[in-house]
Protein backbone atom coordinates (compact mmCIF):
# COMPACT_ATOMS: atom_id res chain seq x y z
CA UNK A 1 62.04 -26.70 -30.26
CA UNK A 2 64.04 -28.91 -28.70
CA UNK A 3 67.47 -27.42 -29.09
CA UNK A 4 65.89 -24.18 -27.67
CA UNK A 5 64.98 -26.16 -24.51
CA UNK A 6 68.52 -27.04 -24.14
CA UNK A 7 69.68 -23.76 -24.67
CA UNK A 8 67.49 -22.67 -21.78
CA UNK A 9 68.48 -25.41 -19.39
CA UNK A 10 72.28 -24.57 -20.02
CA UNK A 11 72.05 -20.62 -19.99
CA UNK A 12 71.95 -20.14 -16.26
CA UNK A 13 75.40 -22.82 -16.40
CA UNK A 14 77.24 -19.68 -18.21
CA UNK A 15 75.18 -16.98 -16.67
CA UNK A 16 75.48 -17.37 -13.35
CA UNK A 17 79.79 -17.86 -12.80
CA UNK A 18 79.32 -14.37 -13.75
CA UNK A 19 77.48 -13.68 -10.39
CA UNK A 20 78.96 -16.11 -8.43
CA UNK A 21 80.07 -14.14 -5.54
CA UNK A 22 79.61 -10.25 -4.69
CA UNK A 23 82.10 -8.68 -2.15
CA UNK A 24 81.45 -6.26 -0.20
CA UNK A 25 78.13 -3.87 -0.68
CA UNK A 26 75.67 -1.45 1.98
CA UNK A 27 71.80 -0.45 1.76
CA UNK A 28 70.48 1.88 4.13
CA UNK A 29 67.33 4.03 4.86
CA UNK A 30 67.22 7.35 6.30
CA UNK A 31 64.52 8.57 8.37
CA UNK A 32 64.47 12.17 7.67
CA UNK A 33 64.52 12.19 4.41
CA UNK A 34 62.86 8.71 3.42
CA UNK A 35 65.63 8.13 0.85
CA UNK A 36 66.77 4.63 0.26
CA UNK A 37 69.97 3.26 -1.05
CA UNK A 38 72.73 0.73 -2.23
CA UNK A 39 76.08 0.30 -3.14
CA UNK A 40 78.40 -1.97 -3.57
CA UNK A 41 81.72 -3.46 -5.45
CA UNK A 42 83.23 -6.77 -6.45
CA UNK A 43 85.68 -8.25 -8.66
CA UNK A 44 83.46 -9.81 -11.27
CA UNK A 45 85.04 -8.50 -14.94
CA UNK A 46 81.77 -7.49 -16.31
CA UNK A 47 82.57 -6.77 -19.47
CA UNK A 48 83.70 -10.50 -20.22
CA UNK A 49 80.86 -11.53 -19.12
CA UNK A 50 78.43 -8.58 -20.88
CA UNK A 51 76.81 -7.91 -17.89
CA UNK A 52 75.96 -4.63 -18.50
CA UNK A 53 73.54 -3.53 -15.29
CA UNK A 54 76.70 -3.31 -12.43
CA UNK A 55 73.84 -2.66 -9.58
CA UNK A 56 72.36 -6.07 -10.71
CA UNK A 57 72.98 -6.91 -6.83
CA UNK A 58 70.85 -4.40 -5.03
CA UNK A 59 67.40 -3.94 -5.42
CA UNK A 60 65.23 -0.57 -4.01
CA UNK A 61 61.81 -0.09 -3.24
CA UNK A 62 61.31 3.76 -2.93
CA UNK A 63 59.96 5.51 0.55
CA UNK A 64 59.78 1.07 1.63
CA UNK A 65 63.27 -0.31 1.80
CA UNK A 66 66.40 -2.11 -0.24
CA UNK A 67 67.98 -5.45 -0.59
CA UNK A 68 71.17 -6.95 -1.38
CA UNK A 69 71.61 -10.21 -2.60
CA UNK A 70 75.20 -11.24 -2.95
CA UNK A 71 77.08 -14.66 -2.77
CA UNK A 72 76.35 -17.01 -4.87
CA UNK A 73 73.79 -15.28 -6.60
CA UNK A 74 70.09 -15.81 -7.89
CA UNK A 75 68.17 -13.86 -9.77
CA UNK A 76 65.21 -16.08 -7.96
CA UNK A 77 66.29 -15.77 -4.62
CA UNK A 78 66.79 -12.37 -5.22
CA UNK A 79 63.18 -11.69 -6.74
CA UNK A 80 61.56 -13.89 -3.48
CA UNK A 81 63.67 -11.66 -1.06
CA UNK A 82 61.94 -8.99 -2.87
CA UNK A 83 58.68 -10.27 -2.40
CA UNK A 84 59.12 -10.62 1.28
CA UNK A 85 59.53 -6.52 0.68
CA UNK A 86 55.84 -6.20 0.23
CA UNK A 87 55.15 -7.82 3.68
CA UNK A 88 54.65 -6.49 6.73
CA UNK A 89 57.98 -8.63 7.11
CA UNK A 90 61.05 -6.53 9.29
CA UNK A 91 64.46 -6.92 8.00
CA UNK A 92 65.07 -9.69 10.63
CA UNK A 93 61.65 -11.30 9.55
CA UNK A 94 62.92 -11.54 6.00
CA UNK A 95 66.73 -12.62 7.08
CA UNK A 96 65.33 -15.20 8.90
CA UNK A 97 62.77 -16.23 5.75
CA UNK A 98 65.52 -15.88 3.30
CA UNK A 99 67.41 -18.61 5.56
CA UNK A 100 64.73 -20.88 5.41
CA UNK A 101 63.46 -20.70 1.96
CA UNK A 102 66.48 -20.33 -0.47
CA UNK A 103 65.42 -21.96 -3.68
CA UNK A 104 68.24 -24.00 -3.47
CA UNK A 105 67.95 -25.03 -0.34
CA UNK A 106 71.08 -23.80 0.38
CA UNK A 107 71.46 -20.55 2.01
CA UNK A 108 74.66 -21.13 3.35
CA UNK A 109 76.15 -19.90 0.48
CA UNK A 110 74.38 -16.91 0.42
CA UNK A 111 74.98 -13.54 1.68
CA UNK A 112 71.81 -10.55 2.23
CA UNK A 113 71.54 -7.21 3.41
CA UNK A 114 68.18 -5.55 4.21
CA UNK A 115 66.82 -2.05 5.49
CA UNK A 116 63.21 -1.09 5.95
CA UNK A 117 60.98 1.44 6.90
CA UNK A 118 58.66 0.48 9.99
CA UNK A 119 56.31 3.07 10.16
CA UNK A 120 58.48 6.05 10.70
CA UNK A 121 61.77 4.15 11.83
CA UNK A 122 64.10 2.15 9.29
CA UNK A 123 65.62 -0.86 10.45
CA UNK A 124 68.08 -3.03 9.07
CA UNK A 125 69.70 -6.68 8.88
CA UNK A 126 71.99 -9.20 7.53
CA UNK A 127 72.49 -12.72 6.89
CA UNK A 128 75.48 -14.59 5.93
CA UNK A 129 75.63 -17.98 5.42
CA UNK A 130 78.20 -20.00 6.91
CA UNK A 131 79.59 -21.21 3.87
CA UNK A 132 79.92 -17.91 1.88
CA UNK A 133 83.90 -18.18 1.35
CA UNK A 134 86.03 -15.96 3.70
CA UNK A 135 86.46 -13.50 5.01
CA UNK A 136 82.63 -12.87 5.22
CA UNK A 137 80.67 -11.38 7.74
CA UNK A 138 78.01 -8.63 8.08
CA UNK A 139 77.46 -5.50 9.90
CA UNK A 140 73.61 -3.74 10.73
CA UNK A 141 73.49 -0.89 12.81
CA UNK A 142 72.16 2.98 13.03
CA UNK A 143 73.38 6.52 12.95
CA UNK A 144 71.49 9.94 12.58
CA UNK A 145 68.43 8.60 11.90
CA UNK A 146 69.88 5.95 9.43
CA UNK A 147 69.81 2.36 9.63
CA UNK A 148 72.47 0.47 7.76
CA UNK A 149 73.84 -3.32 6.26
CA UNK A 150 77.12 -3.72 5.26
CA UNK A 151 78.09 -7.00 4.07
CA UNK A 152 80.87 -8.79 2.20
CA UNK A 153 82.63 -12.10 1.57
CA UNK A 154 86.14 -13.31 -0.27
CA UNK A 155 87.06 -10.41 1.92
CA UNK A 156 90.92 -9.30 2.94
CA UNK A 157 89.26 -9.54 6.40
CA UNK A 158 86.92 -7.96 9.10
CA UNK A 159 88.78 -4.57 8.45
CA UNK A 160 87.01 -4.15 5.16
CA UNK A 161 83.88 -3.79 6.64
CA UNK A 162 85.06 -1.93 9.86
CA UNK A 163 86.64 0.60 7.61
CA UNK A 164 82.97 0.87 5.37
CA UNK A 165 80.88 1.55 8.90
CA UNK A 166 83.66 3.61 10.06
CA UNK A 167 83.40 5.82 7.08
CA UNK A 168 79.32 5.72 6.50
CA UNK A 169 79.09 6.46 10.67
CA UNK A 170 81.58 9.61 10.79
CA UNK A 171 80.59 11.26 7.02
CA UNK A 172 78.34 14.28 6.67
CA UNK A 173 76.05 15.23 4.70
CA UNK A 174 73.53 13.27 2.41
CA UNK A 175 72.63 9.48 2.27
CA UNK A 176 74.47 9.13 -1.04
CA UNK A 177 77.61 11.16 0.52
CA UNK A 178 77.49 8.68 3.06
CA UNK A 179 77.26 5.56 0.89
CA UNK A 180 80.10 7.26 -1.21
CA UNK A 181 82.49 7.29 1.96
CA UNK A 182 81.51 3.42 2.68
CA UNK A 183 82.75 2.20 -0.73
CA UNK A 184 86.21 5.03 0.05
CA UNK A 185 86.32 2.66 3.44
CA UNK A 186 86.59 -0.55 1.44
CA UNK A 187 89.16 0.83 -0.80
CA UNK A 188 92.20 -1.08 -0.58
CA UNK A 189 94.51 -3.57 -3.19
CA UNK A 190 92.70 -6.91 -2.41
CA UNK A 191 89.10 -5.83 -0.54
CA UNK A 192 88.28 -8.45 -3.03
CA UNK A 193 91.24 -10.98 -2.51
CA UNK A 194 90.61 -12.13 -5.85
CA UNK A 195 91.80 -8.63 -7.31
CA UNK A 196 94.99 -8.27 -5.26
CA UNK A 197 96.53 -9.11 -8.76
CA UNK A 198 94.61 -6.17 -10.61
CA UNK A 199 96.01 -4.27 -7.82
CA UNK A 200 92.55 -2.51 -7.06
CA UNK A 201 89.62 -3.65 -4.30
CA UNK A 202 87.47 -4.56 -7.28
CA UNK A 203 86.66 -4.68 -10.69
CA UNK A 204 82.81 -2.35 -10.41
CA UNK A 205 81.40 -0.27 -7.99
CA UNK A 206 78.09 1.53 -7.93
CA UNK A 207 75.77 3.86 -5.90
CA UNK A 208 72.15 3.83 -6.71
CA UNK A 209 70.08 6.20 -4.32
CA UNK A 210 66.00 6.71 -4.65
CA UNK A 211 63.57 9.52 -2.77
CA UNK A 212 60.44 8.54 -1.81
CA UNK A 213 58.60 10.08 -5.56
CA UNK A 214 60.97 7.76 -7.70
CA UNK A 215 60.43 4.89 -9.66
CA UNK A 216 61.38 2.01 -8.35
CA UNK A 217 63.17 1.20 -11.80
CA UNK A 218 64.45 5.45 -11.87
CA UNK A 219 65.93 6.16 -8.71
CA UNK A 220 67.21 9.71 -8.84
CA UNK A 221 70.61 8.65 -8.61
CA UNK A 222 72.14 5.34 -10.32
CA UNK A 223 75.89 5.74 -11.14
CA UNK A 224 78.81 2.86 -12.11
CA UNK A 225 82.21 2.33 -12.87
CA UNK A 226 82.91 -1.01 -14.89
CA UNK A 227 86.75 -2.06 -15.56
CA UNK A 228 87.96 -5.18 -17.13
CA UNK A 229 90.58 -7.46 -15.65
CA UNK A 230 94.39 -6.32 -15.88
CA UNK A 231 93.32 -2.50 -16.80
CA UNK A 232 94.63 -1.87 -12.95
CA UNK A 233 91.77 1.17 -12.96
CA UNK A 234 90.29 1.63 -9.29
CA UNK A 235 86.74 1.60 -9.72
CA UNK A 236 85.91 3.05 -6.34
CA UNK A 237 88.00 5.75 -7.08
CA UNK A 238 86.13 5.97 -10.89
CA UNK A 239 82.85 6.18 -9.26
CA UNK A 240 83.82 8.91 -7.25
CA UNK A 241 84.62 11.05 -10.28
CA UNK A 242 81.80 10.09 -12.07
CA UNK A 243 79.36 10.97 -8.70
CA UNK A 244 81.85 14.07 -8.05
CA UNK A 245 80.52 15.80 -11.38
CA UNK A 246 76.80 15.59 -10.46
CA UNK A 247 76.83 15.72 -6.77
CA UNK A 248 79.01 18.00 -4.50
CA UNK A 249 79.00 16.72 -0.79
CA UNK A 250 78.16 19.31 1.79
CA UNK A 251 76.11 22.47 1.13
CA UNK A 252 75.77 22.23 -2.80
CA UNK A 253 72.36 20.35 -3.98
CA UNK A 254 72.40 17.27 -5.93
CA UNK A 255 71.79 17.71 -9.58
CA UNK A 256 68.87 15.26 -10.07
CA UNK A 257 70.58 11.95 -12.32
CA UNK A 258 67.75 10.10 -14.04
CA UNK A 259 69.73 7.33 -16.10
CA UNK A 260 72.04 5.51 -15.37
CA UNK A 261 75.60 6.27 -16.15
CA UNK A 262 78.27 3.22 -16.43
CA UNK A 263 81.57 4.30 -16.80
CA UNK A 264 83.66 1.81 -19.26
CA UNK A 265 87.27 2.79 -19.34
CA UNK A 266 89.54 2.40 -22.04
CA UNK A 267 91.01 -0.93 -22.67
């Protein structure tokens, strides 16, 4: 019994390098059709680590809201942001909680993105702590209907993100079109300084979008693109094949995805 208690108290030593930091990511909300999303990227080599969930990150509560919980990551502050979800809380409400009441008690290392309906409006927000490691910043704004949080740290710089609501502002079509062109904004050798080496922005992406009907734990779309350290594979660009197949932007439906699809390529 003992030795298992030790095993416990060192797991979350080797567990959570894995998540240390998360780069750049977006959740939004959109009013017309109550859909809710996130995305995101980073260069963490999942597959060292056998991390197999890449949307570990960002969390959605169908026809309610999303979060993302990046920088220094915790599954606990992660599952309190969430219950701040179930509040009457607005985004700002719960960036300003999160803030206050990491588990930690240290937020500045931190990094959150949050959109939420508000009777029939979404609204969004951001927090990033001051000593996330740069370039970090966030973004929250609204187009069409659509409130939006793009966030990122260990960033090339401010362009990263400029480029992500750049792309999300001027696309058409769907929410998860939208999202698609965000993660195409960020796409550049060394998003993620750390994988200027790899020569890619990242190591995974993903897209996860829910309607209003879905399970929280089945949104209708949840697609991923893993790659491992020195395989020089863009994931962004992987994703966008994978979400290509099932989802034509413009005047052709989605195909409805109910499981999630990672995308390992060949070592």
């Amino acid at each position: 019994m003992k030795s298992y208690k030790l095993l416990i108290a060192l797991l979350p030593f080797f567990v959570y390098p894995a998540f240390s930091q998360d780069t750049f990511s977006i959740v939004c909300a959109d009013s017309s059709t109550r859909e809710v999303g996130s995305a995101g990227a980073s260069c963490v080599d999942l597959i060292a680590f056998g991390i197999t969930d890449a949307s570990f990150l960002g969390q959605i509560f169908p026809d309610t809201g999303a979060i993302n919980t990046q920088a220094s990551y915790l599954p606990s502050n992660q599952q309190n942001a969430a219950q701040r979800m179930r509040t009457s809380d607005s985004p700002k409400a719960m960036a300003e909680w999160v803030e206050a009441n990491d588990v930690e008690g240290n937020s500045g290392i931190r990094q959150y993105g949050f959109v939420k309906f508000m009777g029939k409006s979404p609204q969004s927000a951001g927090f990033t702590g001051q000593t996330c490691i740069d370039y970090k910043n966030h973004v929250a704004g609204s187009v069409d209907g659509i409130a939006y949080s793009i966030q990122g740290n260990i960033l090339l710089s401010q362009d990263i993100l400029d480029g992500m609501e750049s792309r999300f502002r001027n696309a058409k079509g769907t929410l998860a079109c939208r999202m698609m062109e965000a993660l195409q904004g960020a796409k550049s050798v060394g998003a993620d300084t750390r994988c200027e080496p790899n020569g890619t922005s990242s190591l995974f992406a993903f897209i996860k979008v829910a309607k209003p009907t879905d399970k929280a734990d089945k949104p209708y779309i949840s697609l991923s693109a893993v790659t491992s350290n020195g395989e020089r594979v863009e994931p962004i660009d992987e994703l966008q094949r994978i979400f290509n197949q099932s989802y034509a932007c413009g005047s052709v439906q989605v195909q409805e995805i109910k499981e999630n699809i990672t995308m390992y390529p060949n070592p």
